[in-house]
N, C-alpha and C. Protein backbone atom coordinates (compact mmCIF):
# COMPACT_ATOMS: atom_id res chain seq x y z
N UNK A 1 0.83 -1.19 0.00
CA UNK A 1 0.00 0.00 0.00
C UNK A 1 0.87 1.26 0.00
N UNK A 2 1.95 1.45 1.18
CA UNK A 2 2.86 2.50 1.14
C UNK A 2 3.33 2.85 -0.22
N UNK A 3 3.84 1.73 -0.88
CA UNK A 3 4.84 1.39 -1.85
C UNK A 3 3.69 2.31 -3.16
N UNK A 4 2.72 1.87 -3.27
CA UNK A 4 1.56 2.55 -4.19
C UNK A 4 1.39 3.89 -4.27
N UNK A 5 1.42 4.08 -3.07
CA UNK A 5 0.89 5.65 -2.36
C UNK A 5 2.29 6.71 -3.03
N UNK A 6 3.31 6.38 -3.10
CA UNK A 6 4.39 6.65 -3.12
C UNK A 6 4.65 7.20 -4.39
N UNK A 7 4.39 6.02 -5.29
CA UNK A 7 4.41 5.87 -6.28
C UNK A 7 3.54 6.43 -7.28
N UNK A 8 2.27 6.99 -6.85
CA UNK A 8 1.18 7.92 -6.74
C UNK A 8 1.78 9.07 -6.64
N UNK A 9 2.03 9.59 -5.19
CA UNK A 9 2.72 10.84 -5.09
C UNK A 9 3.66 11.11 -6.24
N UNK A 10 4.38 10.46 -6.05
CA UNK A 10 6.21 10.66 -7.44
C UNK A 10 5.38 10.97 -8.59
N UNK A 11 4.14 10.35 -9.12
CA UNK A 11 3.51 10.72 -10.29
C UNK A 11 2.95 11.86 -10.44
N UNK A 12 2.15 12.23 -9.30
CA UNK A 12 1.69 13.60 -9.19
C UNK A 12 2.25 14.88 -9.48
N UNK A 13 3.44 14.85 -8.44
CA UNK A 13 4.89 15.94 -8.64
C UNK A 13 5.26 15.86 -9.99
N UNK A 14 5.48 15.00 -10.39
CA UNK A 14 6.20 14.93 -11.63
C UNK A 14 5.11 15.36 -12.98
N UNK A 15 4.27 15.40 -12.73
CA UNK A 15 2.91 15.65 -13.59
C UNK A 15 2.88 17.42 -13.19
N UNK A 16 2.65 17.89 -11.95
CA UNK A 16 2.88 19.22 -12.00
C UNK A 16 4.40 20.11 -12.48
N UNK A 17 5.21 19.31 -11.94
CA UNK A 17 6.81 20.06 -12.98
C UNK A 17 6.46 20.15 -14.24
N UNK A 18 5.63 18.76 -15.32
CA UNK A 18 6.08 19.08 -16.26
C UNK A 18 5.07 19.88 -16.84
N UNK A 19 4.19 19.99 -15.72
CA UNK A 19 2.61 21.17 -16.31
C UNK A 19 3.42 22.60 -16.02
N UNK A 20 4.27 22.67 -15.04
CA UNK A 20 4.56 24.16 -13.94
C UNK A 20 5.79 24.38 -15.94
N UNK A 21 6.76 23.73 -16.21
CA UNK A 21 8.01 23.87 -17.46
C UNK A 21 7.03 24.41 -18.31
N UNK A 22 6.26 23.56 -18.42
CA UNK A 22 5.32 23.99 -20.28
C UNK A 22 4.46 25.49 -19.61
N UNK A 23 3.93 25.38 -18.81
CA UNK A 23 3.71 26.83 -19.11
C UNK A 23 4.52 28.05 -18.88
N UNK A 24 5.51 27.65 -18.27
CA UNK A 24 7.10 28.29 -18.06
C UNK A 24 7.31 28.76 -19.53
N UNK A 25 7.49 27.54 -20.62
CA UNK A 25 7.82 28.26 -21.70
C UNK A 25 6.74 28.14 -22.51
N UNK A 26 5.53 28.55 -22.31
CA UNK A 26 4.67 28.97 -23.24
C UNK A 26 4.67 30.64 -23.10
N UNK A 27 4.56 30.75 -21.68
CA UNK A 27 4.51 32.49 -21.34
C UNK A 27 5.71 33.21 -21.90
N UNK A 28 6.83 32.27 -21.89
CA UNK A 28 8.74 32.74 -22.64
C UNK A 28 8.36 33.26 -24.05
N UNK A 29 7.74 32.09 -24.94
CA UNK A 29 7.39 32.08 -26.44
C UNK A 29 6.48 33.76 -26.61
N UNK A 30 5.35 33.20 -25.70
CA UNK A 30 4.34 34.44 -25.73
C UNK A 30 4.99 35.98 -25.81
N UNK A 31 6.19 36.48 -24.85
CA UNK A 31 7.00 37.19 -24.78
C UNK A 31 7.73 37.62 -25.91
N UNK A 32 8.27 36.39 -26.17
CA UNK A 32 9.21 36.45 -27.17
C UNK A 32 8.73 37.35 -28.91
N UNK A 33 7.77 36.91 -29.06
CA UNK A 33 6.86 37.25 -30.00
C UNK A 33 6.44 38.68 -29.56
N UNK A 34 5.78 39.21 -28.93
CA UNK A 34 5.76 40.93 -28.04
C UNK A 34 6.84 41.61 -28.39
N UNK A 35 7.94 41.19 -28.05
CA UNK A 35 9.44 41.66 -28.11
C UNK A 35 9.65 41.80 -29.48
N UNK A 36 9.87 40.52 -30.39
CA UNK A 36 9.65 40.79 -31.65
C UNK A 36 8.41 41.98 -32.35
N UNK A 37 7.76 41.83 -32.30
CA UNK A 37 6.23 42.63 -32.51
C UNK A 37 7.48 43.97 -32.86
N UNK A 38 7.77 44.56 -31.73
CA UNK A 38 8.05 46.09 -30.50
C UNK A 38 9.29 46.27 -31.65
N UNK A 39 10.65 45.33 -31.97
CA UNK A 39 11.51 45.70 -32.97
C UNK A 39 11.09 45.66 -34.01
N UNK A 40 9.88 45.02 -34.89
CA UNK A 40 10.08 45.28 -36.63
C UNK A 40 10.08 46.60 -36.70
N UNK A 41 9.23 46.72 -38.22
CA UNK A 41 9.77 47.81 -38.44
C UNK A 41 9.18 49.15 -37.63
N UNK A 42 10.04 50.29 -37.08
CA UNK A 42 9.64 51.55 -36.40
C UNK A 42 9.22 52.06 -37.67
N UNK A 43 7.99 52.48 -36.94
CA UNK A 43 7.97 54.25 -38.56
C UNK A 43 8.20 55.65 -37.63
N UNK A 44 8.58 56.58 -38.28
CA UNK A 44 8.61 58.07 -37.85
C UNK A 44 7.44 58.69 -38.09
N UNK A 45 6.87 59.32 -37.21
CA UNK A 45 5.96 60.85 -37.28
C UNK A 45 6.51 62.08 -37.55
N UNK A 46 6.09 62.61 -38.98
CA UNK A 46 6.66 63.97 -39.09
C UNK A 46 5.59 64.44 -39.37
N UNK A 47 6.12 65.96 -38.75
CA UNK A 47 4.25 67.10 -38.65
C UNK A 47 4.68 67.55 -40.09
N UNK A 48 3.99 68.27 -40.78
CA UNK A 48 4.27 68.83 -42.19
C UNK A 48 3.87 70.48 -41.21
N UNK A 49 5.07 71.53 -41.08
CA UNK A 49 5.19 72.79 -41.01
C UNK A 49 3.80 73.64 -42.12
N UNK A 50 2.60 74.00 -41.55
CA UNK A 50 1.76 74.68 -42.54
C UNK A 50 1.17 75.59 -41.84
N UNK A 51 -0.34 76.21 -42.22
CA UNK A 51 -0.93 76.94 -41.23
C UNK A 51 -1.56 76.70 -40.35
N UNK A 52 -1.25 77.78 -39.50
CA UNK A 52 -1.86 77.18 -38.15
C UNK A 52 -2.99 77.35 -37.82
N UNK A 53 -3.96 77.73 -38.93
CA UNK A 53 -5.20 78.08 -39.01
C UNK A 53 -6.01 76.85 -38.99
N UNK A 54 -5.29 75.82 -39.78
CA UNK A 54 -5.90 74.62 -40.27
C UNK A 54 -5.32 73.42 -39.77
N UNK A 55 -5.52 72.22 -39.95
CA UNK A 55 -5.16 71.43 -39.19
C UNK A 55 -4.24 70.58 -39.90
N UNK A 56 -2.80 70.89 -39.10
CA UNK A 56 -1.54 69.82 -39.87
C UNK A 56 -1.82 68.61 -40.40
N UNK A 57 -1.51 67.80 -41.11
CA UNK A 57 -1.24 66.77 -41.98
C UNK A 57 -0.17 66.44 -41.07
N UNK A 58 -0.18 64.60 -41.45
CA UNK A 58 0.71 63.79 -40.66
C UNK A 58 1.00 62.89 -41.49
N UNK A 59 2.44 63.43 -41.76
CA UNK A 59 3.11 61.84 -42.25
C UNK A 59 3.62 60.99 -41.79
N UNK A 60 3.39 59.94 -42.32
CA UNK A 60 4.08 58.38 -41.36
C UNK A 60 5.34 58.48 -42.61
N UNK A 61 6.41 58.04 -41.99
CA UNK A 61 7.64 57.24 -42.60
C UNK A 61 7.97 56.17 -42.50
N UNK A 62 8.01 55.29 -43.17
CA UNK A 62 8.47 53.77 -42.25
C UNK A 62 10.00 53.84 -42.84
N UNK A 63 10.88 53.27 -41.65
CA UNK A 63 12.19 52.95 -41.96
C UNK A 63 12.59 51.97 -42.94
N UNK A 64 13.85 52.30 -43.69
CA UNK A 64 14.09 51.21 -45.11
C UNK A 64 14.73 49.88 -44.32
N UNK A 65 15.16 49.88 -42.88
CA UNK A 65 15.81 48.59 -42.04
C UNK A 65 14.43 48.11 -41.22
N UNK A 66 14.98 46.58 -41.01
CA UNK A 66 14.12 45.89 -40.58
C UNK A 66 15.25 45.42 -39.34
N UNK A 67 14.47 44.74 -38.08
CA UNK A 67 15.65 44.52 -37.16
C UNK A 67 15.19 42.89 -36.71
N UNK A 68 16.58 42.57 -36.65
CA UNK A 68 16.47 40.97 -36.48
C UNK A 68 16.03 40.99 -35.17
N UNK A 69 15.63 39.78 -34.54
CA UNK A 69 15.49 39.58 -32.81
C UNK A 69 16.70 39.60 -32.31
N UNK A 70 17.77 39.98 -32.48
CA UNK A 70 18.78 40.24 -32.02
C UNK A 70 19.73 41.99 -31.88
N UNK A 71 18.34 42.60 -32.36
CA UNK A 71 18.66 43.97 -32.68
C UNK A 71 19.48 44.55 -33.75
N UNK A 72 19.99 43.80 -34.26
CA UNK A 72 20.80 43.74 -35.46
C UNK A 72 19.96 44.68 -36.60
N UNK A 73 20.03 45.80 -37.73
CA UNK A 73 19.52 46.48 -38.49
C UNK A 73 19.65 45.11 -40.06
N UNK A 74 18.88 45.15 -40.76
CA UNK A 74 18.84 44.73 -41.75
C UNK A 74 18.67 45.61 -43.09
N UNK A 75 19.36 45.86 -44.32
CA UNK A 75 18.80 46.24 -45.26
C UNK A 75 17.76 45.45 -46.10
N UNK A 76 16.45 45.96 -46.54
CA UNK A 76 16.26 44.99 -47.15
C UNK A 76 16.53 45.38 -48.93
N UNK A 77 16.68 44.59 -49.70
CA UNK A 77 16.89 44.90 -51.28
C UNK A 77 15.42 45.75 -52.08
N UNK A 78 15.92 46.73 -52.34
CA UNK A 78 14.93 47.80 -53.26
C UNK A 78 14.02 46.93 -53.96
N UNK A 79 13.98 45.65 -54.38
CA UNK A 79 12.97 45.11 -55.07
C UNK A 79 11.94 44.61 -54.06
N UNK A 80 12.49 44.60 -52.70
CA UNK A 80 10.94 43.73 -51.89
C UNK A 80 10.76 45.07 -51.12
N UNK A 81 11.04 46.60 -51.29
CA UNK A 81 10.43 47.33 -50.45
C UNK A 81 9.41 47.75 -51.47
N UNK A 82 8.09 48.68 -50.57
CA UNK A 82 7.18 48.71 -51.13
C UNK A 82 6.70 50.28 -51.30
């Protein structure tokens, strides 16, 4: 009976570690992807200087680099920008 019980327990624990790891690195992955998201590409806001009577225009710029998950800048080749 001890010997069962035991053997029960050891299963249990070992059933929550490997439930407690996987969602350890599901929430890592989940992150990881956020992080990525946050480096592609930045764009710039520039106001266009006009009157101040009326209401500025806003241009977006997007940058010609793309950044690896390692922060690293990338060029990409004039034929796949858009």
């Amino acid at each position: 009976m001890k010997l069962a019980e035991q053997a029960k327990k050891r299963f249990e624990r070992n059933e929550e570690r490997i439930a407690r790891a996987a969602d350890k690195q599901l929430q890592n992955s989940v992150k990881q992807v956020q992080q990525s998201k946050e480096k592609d590409i930045q764009s710039t806001v520039i106001e266009n200087k006009g009157d101040n009577s009326s209401a500025s225009m806003i241009e977006v710029v997007e940058s010609q680099y793309r950044v690896t998950g390692r922060g690293r800048r990338v060029a990409i080749p004039q034929r796949f920008r858009t």
